[in-house]
Structure formats: C-alpha cells, structure tokens
N, C-alpha and C. Protein backbone atom coordinates (compact mmCIF):
# COMPACT_ATOMS: atom_id res chain seq x y z
N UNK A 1 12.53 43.81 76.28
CA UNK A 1 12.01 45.09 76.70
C UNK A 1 10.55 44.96 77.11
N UNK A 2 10.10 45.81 78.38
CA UNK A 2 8.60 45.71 78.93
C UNK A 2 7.59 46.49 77.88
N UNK A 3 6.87 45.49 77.13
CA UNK A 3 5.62 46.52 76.61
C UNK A 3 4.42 46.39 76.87
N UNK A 4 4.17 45.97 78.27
CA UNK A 4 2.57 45.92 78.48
C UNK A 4 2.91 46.40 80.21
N UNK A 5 3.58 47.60 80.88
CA UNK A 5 3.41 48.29 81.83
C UNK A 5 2.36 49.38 82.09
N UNK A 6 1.37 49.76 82.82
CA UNK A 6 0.52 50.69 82.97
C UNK A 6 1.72 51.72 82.99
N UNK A 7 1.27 53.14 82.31
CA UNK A 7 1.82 54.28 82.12
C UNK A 7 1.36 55.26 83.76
N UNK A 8 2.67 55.25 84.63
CA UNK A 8 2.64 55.61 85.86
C UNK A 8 2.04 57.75 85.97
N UNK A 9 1.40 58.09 86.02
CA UNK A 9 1.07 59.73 85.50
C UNK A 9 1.27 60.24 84.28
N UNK A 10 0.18 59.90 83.61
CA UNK A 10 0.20 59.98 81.88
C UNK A 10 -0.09 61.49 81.92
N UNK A 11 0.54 62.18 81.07
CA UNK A 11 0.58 63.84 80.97
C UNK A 11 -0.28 64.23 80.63
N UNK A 12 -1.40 65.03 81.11
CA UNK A 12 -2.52 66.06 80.95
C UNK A 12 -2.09 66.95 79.63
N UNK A 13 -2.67 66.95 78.37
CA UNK A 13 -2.11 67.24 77.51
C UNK A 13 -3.70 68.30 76.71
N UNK A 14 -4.39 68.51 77.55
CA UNK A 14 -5.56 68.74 77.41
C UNK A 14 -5.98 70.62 77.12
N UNK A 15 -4.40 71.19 77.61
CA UNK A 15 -4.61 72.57 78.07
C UNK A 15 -3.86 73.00 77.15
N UNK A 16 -2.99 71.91 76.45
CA UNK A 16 -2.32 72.52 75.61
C UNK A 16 -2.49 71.88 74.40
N UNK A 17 -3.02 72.32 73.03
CA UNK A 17 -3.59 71.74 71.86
C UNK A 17 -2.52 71.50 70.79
N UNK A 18 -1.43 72.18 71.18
CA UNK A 18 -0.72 72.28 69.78
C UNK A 18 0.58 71.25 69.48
N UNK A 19 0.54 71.05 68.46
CA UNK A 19 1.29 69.50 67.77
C UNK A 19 1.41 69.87 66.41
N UNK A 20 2.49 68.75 66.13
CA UNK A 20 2.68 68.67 65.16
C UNK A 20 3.72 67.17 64.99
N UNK A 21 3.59 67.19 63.57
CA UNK A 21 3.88 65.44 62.42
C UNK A 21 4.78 65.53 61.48
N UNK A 22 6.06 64.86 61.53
CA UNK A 22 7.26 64.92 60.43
C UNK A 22 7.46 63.49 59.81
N UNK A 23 7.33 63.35 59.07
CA UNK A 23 7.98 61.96 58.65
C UNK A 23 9.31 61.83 57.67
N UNK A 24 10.37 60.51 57.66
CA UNK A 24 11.33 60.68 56.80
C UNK A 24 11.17 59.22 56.69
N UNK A 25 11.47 58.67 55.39
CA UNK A 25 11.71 57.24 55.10
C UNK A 25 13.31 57.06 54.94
N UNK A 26 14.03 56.48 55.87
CA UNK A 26 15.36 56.65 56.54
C UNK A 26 15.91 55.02 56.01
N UNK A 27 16.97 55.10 55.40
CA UNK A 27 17.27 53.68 54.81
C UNK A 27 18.62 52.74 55.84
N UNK A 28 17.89 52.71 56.52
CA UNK A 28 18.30 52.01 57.64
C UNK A 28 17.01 51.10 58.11
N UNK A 29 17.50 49.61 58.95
CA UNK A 29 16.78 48.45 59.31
C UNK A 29 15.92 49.26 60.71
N UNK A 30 14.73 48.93 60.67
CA UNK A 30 13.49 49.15 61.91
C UNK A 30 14.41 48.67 63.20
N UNK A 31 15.21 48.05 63.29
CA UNK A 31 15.92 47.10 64.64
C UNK A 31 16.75 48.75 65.09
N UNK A 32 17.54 48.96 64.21
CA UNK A 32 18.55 49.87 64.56
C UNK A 32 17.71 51.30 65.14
N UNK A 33 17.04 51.68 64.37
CA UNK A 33 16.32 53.03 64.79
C UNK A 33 15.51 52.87 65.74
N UNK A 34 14.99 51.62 66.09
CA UNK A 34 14.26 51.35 67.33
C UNK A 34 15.31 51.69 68.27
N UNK A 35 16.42 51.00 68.51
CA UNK A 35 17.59 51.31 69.30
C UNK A 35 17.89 52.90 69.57
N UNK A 36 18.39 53.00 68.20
CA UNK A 36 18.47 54.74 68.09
C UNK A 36 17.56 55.80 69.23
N UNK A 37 15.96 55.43 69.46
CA UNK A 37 15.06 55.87 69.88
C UNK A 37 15.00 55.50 71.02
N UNK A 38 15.55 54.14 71.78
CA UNK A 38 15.21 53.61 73.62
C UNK A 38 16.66 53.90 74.13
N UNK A 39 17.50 53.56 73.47
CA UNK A 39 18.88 53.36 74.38
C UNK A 39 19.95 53.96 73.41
N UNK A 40 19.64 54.40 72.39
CA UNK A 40 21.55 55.16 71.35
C UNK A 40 21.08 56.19 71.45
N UNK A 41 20.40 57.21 71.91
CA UNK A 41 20.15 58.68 72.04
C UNK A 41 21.99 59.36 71.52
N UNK A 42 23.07 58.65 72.62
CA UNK A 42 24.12 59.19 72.39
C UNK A 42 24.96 59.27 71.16
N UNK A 43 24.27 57.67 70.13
CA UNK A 43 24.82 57.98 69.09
C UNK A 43 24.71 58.97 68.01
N UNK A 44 23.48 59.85 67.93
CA UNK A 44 22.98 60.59 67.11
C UNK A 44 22.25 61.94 67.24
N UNK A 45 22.22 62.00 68.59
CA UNK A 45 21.17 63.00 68.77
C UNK A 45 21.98 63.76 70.27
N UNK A 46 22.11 63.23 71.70
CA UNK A 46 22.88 63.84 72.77
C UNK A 46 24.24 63.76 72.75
N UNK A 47 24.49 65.11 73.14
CA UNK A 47 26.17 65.29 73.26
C UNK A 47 26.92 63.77 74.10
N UNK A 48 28.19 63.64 73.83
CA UNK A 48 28.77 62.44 74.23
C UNK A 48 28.75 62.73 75.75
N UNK A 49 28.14 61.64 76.58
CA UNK A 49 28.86 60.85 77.58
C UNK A 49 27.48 61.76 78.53
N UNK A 50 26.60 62.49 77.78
CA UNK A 50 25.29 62.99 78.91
C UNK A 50 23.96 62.41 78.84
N UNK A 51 23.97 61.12 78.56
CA UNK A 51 22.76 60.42 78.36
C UNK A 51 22.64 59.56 79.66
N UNK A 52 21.36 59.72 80.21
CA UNK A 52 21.14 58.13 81.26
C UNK A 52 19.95 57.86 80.71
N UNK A 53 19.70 56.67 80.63
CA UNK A 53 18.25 55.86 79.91
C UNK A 53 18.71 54.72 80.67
N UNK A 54 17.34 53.98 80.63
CA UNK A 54 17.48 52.38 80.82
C UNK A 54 16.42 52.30 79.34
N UNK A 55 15.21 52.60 79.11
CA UNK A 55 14.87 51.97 78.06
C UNK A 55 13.88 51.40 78.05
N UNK A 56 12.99 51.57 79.15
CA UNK A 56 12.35 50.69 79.41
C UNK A 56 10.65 51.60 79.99
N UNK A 57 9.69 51.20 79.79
CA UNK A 57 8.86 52.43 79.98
C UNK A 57 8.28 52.84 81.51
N UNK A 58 8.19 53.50 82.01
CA UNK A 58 7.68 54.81 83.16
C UNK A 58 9.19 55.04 83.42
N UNK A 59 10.36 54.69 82.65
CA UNK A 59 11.90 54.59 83.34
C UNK A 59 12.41 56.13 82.46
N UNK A 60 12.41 56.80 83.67
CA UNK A 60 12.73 58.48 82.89
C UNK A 60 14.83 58.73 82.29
N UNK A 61 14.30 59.83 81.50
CA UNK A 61 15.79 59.57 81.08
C UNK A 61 16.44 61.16 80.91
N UNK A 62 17.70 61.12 80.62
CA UNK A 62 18.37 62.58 80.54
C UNK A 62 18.72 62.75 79.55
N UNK A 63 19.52 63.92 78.86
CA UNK A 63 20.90 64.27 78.33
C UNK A 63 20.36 65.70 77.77
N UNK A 64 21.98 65.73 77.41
CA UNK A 64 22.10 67.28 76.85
C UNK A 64 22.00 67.17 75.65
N UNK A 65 21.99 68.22 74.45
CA UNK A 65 22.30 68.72 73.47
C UNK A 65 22.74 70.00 73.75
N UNK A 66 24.03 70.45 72.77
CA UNK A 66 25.43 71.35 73.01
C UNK A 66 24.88 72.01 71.16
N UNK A 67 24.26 73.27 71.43
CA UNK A 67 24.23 74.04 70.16
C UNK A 67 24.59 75.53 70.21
N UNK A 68 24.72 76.06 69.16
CA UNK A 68 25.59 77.22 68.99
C UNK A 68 26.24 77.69 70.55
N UNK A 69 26.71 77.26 70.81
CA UNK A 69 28.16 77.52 72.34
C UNK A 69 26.88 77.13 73.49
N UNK A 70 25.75 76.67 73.48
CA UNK A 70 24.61 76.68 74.31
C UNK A 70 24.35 74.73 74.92
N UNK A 71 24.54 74.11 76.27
CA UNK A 71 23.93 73.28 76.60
C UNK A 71 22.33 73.26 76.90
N UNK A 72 21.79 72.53 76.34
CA UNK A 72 20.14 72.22 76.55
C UNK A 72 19.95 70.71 76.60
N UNK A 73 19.43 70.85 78.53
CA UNK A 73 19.11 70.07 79.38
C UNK A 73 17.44 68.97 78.26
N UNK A 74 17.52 68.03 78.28
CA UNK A 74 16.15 67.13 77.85
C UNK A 74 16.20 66.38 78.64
N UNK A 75 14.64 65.99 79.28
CA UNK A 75 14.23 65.06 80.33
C UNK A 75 12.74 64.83 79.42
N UNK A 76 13.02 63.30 80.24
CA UNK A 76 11.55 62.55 79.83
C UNK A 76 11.28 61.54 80.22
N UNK A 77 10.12 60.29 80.02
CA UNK A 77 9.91 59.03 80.54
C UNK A 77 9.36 58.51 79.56
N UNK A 78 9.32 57.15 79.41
CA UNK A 78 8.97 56.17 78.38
C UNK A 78 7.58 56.29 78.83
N UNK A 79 6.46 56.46 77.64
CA UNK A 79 5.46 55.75 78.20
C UNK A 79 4.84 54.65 77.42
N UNK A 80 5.34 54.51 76.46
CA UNK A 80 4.43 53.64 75.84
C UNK A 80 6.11 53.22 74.52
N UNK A 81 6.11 51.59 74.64
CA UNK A 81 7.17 50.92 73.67
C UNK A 81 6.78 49.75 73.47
N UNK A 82 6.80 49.33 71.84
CA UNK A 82 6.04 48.54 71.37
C UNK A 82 7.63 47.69 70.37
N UNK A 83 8.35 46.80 70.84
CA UNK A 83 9.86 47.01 69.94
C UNK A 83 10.04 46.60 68.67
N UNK A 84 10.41 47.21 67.98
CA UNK A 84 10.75 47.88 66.31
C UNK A 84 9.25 48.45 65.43
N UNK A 85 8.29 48.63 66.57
CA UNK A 85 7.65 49.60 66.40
C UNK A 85 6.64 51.16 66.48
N UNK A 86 7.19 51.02 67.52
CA UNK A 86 6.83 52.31 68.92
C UNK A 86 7.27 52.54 70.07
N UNK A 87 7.65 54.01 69.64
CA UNK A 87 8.28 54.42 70.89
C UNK A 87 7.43 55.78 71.23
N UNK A 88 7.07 55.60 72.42
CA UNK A 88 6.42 56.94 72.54
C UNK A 88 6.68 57.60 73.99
N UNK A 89 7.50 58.88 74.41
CA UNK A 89 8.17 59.44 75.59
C UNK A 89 7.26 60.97 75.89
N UNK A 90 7.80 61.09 76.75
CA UNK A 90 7.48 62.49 76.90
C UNK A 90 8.59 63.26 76.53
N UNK A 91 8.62 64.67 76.89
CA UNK A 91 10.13 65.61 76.28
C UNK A 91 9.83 66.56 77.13
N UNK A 92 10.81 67.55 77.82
CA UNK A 92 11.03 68.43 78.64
C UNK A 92 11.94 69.22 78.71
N UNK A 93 11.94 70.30 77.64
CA UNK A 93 13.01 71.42 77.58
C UNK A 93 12.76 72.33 78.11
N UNK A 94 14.07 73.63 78.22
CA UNK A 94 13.64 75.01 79.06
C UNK A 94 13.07 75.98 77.94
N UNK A 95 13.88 77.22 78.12
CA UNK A 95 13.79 78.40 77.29
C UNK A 95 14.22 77.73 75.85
N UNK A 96 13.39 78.10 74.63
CA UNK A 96 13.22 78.28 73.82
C UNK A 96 12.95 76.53 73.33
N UNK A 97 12.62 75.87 73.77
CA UNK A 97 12.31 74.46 73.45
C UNK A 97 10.95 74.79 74.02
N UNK A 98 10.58 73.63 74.78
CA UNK A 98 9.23 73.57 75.50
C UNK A 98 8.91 74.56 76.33
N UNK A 99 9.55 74.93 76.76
CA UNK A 99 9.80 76.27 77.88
C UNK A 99 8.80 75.48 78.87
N UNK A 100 9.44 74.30 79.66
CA UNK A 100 9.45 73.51 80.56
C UNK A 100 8.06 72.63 80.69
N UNK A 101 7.47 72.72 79.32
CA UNK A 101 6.03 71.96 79.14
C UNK A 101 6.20 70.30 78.89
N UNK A 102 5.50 69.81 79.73
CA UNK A 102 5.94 67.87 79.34
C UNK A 102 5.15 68.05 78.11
N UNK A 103 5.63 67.54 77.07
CA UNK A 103 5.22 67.52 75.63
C UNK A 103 5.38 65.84 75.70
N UNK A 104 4.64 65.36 74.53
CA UNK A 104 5.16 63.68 74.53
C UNK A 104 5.34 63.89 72.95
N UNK A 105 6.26 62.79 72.26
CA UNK A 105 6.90 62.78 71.31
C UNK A 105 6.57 61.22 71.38
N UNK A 106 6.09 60.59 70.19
CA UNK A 106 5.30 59.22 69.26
C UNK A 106 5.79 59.46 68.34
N UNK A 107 6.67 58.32 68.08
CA UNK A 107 7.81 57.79 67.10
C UNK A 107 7.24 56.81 66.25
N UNK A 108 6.37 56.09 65.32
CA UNK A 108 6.11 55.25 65.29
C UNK A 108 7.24 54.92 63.24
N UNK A 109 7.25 53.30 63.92
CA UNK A 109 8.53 52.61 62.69
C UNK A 109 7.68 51.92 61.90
N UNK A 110 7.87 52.06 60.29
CA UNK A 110 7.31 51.40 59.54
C UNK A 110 8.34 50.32 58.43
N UNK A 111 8.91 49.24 58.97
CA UNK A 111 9.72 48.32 58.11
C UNK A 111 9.19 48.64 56.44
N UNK A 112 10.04 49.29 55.71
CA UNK A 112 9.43 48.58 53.87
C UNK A 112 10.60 48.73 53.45
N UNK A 113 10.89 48.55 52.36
CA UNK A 113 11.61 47.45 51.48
C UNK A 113 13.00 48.48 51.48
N UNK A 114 13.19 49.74 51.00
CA UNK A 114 14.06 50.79 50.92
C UNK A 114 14.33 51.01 52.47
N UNK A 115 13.56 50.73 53.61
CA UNK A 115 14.03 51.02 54.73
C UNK A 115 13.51 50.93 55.92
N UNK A 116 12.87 52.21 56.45
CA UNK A 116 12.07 52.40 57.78
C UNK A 116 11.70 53.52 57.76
N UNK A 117 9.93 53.78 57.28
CA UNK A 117 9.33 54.98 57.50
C UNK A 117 8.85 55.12 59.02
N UNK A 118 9.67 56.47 59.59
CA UNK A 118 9.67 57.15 60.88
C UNK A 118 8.37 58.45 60.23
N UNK A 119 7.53 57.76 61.54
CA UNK A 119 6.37 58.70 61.49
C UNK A 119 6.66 59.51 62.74
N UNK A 120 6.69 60.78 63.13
CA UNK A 120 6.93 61.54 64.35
C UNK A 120 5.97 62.29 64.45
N UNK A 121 5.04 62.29 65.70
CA UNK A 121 3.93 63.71 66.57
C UNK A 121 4.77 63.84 67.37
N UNK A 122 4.36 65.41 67.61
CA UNK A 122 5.11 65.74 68.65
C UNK A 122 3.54 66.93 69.24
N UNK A 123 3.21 66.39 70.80
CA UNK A 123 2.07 67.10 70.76
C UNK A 123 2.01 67.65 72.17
N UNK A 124 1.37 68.62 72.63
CA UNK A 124 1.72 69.62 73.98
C UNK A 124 2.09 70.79 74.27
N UNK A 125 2.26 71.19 73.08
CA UNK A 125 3.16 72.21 72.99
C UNK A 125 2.45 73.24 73.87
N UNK A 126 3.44 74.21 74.62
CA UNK A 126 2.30 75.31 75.50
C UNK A 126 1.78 76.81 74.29
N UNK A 127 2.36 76.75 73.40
CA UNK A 127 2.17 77.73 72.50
C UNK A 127 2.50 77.72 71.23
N UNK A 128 1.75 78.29 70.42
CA UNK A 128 2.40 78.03 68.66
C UNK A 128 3.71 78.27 68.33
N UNK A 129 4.17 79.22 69.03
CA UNK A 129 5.92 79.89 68.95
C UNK A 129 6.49 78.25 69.10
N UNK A 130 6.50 78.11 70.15
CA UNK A 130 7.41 76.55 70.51
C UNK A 130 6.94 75.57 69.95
N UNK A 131 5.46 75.28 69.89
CA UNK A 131 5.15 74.26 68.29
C UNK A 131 6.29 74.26 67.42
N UNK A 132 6.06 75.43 66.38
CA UNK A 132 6.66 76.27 65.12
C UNK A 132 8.39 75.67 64.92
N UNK A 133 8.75 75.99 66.39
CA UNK A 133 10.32 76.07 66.33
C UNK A 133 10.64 74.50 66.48
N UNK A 134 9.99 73.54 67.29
CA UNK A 134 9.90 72.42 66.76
C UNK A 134 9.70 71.64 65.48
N UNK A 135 8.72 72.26 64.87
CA UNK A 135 7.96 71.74 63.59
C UNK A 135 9.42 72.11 62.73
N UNK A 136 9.63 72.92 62.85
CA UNK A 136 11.31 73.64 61.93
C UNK A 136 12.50 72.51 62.14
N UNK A 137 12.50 72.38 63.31
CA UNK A 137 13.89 71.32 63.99
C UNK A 137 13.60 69.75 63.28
N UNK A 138 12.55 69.55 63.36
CA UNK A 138 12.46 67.69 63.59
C UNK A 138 12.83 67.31 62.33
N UNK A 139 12.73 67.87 61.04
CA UNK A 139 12.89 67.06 59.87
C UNK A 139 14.47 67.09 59.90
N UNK A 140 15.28 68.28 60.03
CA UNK A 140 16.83 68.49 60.67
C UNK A 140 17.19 67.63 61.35
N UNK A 141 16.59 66.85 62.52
CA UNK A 141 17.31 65.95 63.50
C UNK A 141 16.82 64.51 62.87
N UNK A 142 15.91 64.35 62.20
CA UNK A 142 15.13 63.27 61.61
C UNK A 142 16.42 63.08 60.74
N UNK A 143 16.80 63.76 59.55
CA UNK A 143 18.06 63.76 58.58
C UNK A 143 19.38 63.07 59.57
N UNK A 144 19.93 63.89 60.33
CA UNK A 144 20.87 63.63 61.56
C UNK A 144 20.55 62.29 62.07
N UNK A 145 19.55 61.85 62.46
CA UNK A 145 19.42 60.77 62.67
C UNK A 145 19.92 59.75 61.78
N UNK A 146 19.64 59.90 60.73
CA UNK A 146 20.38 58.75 59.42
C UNK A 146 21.39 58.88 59.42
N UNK A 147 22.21 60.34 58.91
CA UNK A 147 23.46 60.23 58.63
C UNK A 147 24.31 59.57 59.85
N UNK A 148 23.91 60.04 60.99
CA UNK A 148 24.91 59.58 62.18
C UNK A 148 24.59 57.96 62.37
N UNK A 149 23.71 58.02 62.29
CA UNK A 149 23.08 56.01 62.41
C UNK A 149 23.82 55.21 61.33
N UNK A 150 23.30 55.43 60.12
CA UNK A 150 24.38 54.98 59.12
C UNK A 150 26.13 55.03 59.00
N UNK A 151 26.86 55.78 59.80
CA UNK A 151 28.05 55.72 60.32
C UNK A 151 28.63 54.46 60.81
N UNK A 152 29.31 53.76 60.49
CA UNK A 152 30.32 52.60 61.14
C UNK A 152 29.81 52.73 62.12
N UNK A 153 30.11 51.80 63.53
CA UNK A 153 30.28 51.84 64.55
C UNK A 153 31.42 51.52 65.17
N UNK A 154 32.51 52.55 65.52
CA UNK A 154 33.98 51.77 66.20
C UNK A 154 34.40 50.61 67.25
C-alpha cells in the first residue's frame, strides 16, 4: 500500500471547528482492522455489494449504509495511510449526517497485548447538531465493528 503520496486537495477544514474523539480497545489483531478501515468497509460497516475502494490514498471511495427502511449514500478519499497504523479519509454524507460537509475521519491503531486500541477524530463538522449526532453514532459502529470483524469469515 502507497504511504508517502502528496494529499491531492486537502480539505479546508478551517470554517468549520467542530470535532470530535471516540476510542474502543477492540480485541482483534491491528492487521485485520487496518483492513477493516482501507478495503473490508463491506464486511462491517456498508450494506452488501455497495462498496468501491481501491485503498490506496487520493483514491476516493463509495457505499451505502441501509438504516431504519433509509439508504445513506458515503463518499470519501484516502488521504493519509500509514499500514496497521493510520488511516485517515475524508467522509461525505447528506441530510442528517454531514449534510454534504467533507469532514475527515483519523483512525489511528494502537497494537497492545488484549488487542488494538482504535483512536477515532472525526473533525469538520458544519454544525454542533451534526457533530452531536456523530459523537452519539461512533462508539455504536466502533462496537459493530468488532462484533462483525470477529465473525468467521465464509
């Protein structure tokens, strides 16, 4: 994987102040959740079969998430991947997510002994409302992330 590419239009993040930081110590290997984060989006997090990624950074990516009877479109680009220990993208939802603000989302993996402490910012936000409703979601999908990761693989 490329980790020394210049970041092609790094997001002006200047107008919008608001962020926020979740962490979970997830007992799963740094290799796998690195994965989880560049290229398995589909195993744990986007509805089946709506993901395109390559994985690789300024290389933008798709998919859906399918909640209460509702599809929500996510777009973004790698900008910065460091492998099995940083991943850092942008994020681009509509109504009631970002409400179409490039936000960037910094993943960073910490290998220790019980597992892999996942440190998450999530910063851009255009308003505290959509901060808030983020700050609410991530420890929820952070959880989701394990249980579905830790699952067999068929």
């Amino acid at each position: 994987m490329e980790t020394s590419t210049k970041i092609i239009c790094p997001p002006d993040l200047s107008s919008r102040p608001f962020g926020l930081t979740a962490e979970r110590i997830i007992a799963l290997p740094v290799e796998k959740l690195f994965k989880a984060w560049t290229t398995q989006f589909d195993l744990w997090f986007a509805a089946p079969g709506s993901l395109l990624t390559k994985g690789e950074i300024n290389s933008p990516f798709f998919f859906e998430t399918y909640f209460e009877g509702v599809h929500h479109p996510h777009y973004g680009r790698f900008l910065r991947i460091e492998e099995n220990k940083l991943v850092e993208f942008t994020w681009v939802t509509g109504e009631g997510g970002t409400e179409g603000a490039e936000t960037v989302v910094n993943v960073q993996l910490t290998s220790l002994n019980e597992g892999t402490l996942v440190h998450l910012s999530h910063t851009g936000f255009p308003n505290e409302t959509s901060r808030d409703r983020h700050q609410e979601a991530w420890p929820t999908i952070l959880g989701q992330l394990e249980e579905r990761m830790s699952r067999p693989i068929d």
